[in-house]
N, C-alpha and C. Protein backbone atom coordinates (compact mmCIF):
# COMPACT_ATOMS: atom_id res chain seq x y z
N UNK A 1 -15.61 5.58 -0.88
CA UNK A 1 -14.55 6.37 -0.31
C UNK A 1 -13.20 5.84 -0.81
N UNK A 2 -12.28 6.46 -0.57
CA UNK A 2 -10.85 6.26 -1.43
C UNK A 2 -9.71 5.76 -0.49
N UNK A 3 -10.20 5.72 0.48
CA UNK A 3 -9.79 4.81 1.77
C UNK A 3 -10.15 3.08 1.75
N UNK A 4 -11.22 3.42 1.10
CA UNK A 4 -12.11 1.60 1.32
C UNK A 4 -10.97 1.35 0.03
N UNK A 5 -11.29 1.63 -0.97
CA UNK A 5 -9.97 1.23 -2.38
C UNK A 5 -9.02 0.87 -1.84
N UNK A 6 -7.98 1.64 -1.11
CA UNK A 6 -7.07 1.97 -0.74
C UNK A 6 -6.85 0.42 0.11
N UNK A 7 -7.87 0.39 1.08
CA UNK A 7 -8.17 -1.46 1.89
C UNK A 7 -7.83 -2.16 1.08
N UNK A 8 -8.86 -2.16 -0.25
CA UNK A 8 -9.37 -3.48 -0.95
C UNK A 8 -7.56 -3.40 -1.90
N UNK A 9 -6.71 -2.84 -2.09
CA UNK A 9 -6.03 -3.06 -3.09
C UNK A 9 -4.88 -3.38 -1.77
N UNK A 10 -4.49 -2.77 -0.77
CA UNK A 10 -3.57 -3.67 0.53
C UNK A 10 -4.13 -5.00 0.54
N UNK A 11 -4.93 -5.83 0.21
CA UNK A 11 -5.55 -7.01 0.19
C UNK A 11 -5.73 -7.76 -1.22
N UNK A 12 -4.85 -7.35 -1.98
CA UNK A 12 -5.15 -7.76 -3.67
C UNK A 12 -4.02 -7.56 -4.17
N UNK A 13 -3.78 -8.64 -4.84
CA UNK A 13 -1.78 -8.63 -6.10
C UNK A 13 -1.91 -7.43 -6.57
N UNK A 14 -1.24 -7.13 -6.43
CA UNK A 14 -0.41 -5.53 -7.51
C UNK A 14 0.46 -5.83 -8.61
N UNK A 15 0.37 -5.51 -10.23
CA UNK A 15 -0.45 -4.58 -9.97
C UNK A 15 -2.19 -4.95 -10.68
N UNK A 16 -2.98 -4.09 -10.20
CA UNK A 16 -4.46 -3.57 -10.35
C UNK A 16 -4.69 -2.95 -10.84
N UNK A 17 -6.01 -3.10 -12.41
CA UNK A 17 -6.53 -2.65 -13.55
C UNK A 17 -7.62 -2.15 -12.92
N UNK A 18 -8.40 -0.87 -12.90
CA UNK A 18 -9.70 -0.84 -12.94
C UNK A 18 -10.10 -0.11 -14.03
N UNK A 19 -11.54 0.09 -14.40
CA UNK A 19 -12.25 0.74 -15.70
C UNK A 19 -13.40 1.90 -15.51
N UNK A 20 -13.43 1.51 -14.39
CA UNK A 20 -14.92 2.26 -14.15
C UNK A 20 -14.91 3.86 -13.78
N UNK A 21 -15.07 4.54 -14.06
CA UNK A 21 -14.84 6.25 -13.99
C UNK A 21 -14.58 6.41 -12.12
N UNK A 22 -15.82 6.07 -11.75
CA UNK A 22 -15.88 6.15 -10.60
C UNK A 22 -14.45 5.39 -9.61
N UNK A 23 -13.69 4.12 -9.95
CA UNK A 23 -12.44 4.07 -9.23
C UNK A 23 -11.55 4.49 -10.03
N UNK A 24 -11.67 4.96 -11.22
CA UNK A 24 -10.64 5.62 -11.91
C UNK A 24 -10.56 7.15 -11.22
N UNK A 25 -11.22 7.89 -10.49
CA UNK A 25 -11.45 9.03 -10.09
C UNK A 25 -10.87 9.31 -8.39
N UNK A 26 -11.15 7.93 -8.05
CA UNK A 26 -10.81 7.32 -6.88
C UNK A 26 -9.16 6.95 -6.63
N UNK A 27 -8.89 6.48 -7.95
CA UNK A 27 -7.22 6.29 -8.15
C UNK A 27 -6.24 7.40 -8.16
N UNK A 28 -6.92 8.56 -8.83
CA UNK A 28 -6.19 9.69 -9.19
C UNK A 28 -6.11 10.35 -8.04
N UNK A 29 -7.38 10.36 -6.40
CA UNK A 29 -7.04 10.93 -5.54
C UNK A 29 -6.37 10.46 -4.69
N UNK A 30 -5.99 9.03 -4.53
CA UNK A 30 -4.89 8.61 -3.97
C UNK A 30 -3.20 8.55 -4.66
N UNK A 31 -3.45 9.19 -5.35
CA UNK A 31 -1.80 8.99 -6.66
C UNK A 31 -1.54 10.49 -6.30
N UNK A 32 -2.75 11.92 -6.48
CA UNK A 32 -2.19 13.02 -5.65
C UNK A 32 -1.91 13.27 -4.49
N UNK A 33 -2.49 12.16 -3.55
CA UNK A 33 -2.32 12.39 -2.33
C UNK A 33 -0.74 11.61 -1.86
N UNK A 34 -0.08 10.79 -2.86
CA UNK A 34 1.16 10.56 -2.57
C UNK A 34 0.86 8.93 -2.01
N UNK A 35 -0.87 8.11 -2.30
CA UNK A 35 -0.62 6.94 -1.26
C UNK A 35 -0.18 5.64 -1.71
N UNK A 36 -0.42 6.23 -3.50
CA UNK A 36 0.05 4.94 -4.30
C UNK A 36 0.74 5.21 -5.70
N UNK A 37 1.50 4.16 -6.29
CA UNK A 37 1.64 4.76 -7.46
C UNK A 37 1.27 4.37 -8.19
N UNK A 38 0.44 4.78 -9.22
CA UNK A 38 -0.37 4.45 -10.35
C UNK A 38 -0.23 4.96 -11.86
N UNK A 39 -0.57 4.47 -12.46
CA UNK A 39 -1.23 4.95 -14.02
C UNK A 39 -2.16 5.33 -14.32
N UNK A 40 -2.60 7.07 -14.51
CA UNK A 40 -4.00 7.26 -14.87
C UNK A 40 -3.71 7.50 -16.23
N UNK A 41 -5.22 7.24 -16.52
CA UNK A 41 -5.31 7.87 -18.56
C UNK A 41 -5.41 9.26 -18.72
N UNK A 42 -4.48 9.82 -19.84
CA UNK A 42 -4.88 10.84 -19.47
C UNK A 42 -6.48 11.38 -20.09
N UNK A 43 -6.85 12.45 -20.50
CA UNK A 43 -7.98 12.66 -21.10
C UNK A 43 -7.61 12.45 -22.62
N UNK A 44 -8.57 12.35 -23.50
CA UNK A 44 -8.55 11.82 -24.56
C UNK A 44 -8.68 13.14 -25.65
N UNK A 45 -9.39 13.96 -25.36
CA UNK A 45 -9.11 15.50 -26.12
C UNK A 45 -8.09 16.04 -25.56
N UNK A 46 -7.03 16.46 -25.42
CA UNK A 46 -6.07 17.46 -25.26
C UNK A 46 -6.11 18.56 -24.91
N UNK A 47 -7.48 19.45 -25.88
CA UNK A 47 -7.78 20.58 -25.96
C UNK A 47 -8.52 21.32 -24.58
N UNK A 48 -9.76 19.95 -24.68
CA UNK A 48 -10.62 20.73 -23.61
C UNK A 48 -10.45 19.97 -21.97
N UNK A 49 -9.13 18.63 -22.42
CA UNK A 49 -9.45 18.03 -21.12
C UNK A 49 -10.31 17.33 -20.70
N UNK A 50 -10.88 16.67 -21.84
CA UNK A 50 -11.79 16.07 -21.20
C UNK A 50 -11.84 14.83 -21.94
N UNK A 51 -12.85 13.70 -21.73
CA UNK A 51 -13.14 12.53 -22.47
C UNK A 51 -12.90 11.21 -21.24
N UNK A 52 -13.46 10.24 -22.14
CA UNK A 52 -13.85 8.83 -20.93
C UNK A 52 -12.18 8.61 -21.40
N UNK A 53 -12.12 7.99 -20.16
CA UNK A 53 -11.01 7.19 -19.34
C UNK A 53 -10.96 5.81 -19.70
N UNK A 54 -10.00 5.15 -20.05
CA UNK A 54 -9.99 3.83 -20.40
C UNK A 54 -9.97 2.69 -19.12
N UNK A 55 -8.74 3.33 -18.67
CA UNK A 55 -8.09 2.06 -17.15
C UNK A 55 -7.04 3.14 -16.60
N UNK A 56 -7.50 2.43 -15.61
CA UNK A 56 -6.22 3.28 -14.36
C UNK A 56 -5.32 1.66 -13.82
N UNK A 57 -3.90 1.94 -13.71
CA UNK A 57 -3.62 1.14 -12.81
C UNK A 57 -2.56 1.11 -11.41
N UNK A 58 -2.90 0.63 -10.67
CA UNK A 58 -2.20 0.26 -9.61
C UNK A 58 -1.07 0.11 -9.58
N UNK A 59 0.15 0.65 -9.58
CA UNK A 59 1.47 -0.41 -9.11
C UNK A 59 1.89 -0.55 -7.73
N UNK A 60 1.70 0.17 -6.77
CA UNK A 60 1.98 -0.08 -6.14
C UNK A 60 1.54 0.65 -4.78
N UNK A 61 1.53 0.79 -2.90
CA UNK A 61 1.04 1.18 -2.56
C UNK A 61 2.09 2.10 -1.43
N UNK A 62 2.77 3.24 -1.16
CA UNK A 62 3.27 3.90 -0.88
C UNK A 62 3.74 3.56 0.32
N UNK A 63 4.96 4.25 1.25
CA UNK A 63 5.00 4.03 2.58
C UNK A 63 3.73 4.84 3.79
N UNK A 64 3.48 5.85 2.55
CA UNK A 64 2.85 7.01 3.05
C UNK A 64 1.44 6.12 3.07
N UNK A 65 0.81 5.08 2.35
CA UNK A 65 -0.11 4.29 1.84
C UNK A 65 -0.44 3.87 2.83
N UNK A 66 0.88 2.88 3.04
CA UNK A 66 0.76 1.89 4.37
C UNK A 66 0.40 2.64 5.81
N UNK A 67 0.83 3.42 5.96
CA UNK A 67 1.06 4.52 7.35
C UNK A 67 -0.45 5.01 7.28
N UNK A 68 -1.08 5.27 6.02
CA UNK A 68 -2.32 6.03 6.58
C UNK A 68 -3.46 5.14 6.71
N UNK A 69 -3.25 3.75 5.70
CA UNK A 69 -4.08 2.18 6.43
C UNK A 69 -3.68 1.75 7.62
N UNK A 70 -2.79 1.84 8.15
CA UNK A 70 -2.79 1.58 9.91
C UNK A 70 -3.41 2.35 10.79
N UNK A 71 -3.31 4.06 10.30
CA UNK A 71 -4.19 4.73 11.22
C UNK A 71 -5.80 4.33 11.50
N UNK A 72 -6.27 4.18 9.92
CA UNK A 72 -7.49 3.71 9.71
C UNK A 72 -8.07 2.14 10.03
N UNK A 73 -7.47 1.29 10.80
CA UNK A 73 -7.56 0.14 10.07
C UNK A 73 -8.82 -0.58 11.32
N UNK A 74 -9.36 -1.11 11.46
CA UNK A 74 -10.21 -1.69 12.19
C UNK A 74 -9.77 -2.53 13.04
N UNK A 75 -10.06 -2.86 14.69
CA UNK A 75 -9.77 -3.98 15.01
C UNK A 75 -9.21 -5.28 14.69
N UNK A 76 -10.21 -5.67 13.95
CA UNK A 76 -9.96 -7.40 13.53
C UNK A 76 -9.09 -7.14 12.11
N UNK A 77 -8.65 -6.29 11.54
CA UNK A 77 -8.36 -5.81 10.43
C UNK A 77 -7.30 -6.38 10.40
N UNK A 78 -6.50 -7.14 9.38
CA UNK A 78 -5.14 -8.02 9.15
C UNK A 78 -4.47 -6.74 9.03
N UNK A 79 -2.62 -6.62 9.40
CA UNK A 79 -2.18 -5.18 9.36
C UNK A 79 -1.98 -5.35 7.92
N UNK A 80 -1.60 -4.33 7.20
CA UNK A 80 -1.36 -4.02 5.69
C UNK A 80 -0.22 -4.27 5.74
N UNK A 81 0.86 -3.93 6.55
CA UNK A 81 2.71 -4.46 6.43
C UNK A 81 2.81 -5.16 7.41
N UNK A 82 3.85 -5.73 6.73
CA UNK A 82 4.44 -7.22 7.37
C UNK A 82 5.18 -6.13 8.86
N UNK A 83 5.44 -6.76 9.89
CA UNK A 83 6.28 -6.01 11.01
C UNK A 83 8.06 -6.61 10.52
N UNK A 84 8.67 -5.09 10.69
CA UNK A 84 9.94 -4.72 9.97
C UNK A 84 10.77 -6.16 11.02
N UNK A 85 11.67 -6.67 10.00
CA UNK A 85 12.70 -7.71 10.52
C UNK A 85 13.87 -6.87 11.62
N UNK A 86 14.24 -7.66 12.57
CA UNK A 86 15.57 -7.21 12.98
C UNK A 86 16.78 -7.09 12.41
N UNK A 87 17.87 -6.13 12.70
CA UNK A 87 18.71 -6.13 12.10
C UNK A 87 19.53 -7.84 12.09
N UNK A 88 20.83 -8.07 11.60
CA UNK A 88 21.31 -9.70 11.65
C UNK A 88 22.40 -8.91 12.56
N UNK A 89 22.64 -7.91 13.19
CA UNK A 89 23.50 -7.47 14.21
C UNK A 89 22.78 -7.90 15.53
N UNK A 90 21.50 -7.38 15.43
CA UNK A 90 21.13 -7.77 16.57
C UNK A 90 20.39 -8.75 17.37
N UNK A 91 20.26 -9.31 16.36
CA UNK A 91 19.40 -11.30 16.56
C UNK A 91 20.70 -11.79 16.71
N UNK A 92 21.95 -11.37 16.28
CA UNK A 92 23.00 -12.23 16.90
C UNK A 92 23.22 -11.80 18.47
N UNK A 93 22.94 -10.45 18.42
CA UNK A 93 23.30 -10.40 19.99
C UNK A 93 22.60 -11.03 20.93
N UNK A 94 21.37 -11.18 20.58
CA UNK A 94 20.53 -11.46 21.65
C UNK A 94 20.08 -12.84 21.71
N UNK A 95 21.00 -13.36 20.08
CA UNK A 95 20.86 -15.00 20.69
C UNK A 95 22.26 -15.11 21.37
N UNK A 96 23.17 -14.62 20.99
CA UNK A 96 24.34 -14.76 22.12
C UNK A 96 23.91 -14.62 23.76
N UNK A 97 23.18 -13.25 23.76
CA UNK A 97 23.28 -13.03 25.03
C UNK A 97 21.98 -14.30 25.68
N UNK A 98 20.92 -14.70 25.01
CA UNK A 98 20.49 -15.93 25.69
C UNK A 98 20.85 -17.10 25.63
N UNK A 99 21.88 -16.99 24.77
CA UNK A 99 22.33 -18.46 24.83
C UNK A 99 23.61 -18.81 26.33
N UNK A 100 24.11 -17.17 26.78
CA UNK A 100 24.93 -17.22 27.99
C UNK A 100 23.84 -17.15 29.01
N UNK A 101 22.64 -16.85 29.16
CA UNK A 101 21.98 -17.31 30.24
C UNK A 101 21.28 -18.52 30.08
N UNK A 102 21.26 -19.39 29.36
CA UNK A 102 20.79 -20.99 29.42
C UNK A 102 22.00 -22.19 30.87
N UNK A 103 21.05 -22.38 30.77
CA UNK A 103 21.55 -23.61 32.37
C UNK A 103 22.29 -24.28 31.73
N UNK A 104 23.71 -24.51 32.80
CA UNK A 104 24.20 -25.34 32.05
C UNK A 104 24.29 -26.75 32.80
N UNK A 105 24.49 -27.50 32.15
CA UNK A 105 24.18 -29.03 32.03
C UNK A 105 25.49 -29.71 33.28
């Protein structure tokens, strides 16, 4: 399935070479579906469209990528994105504002 890929490459350096028809086929339906961006080969005749595939690769894995591995993702499953930082506006506020409720001495 093109979901399990989709796992195994959120879990692997980018970018990612594969060769084999079968995840090369697998690559191209996640690159139309918008979940990653990749390099496919194109076909090797022109004419009829057709011919073996060399390598597909990986660069990278979409927002749209990430968003549809969280829907999917299993329990024990590590998340695929890091959780977004706070702004530096507002870690100042809120160390200000706990640093005015600390006891004072």
């Amino acid at each position: 399935m093109a979901m399990d890929l989709l796992r195994q490459l959120a879990g692997s350096s980018l970018p990612a070479t594969f060769h084999t028809p079968a995840e090369i086929d697998k690559i191209k339906l996640l690159r139309a579906a918008g979940l990653v961006i990749a390099l496919t080969p194109a076909p090797s005749n022109s004419l009829t469209l057709s011919g073996p595939a060399d390598a597909a690769q990986v660069l990278a894995i979409t927002n749209k990528g990430r968003e549809e591995l969280a829907k999917f993702s299993l329990p024990g499953d590590v998340p695929p994105m890091p959780p977004a930082r706070e702004p530096w506006w507002k870690a100042r506020l809120n160390s200000a504002v706990n640093s005015s409720r600390a006891p004072w001495r």
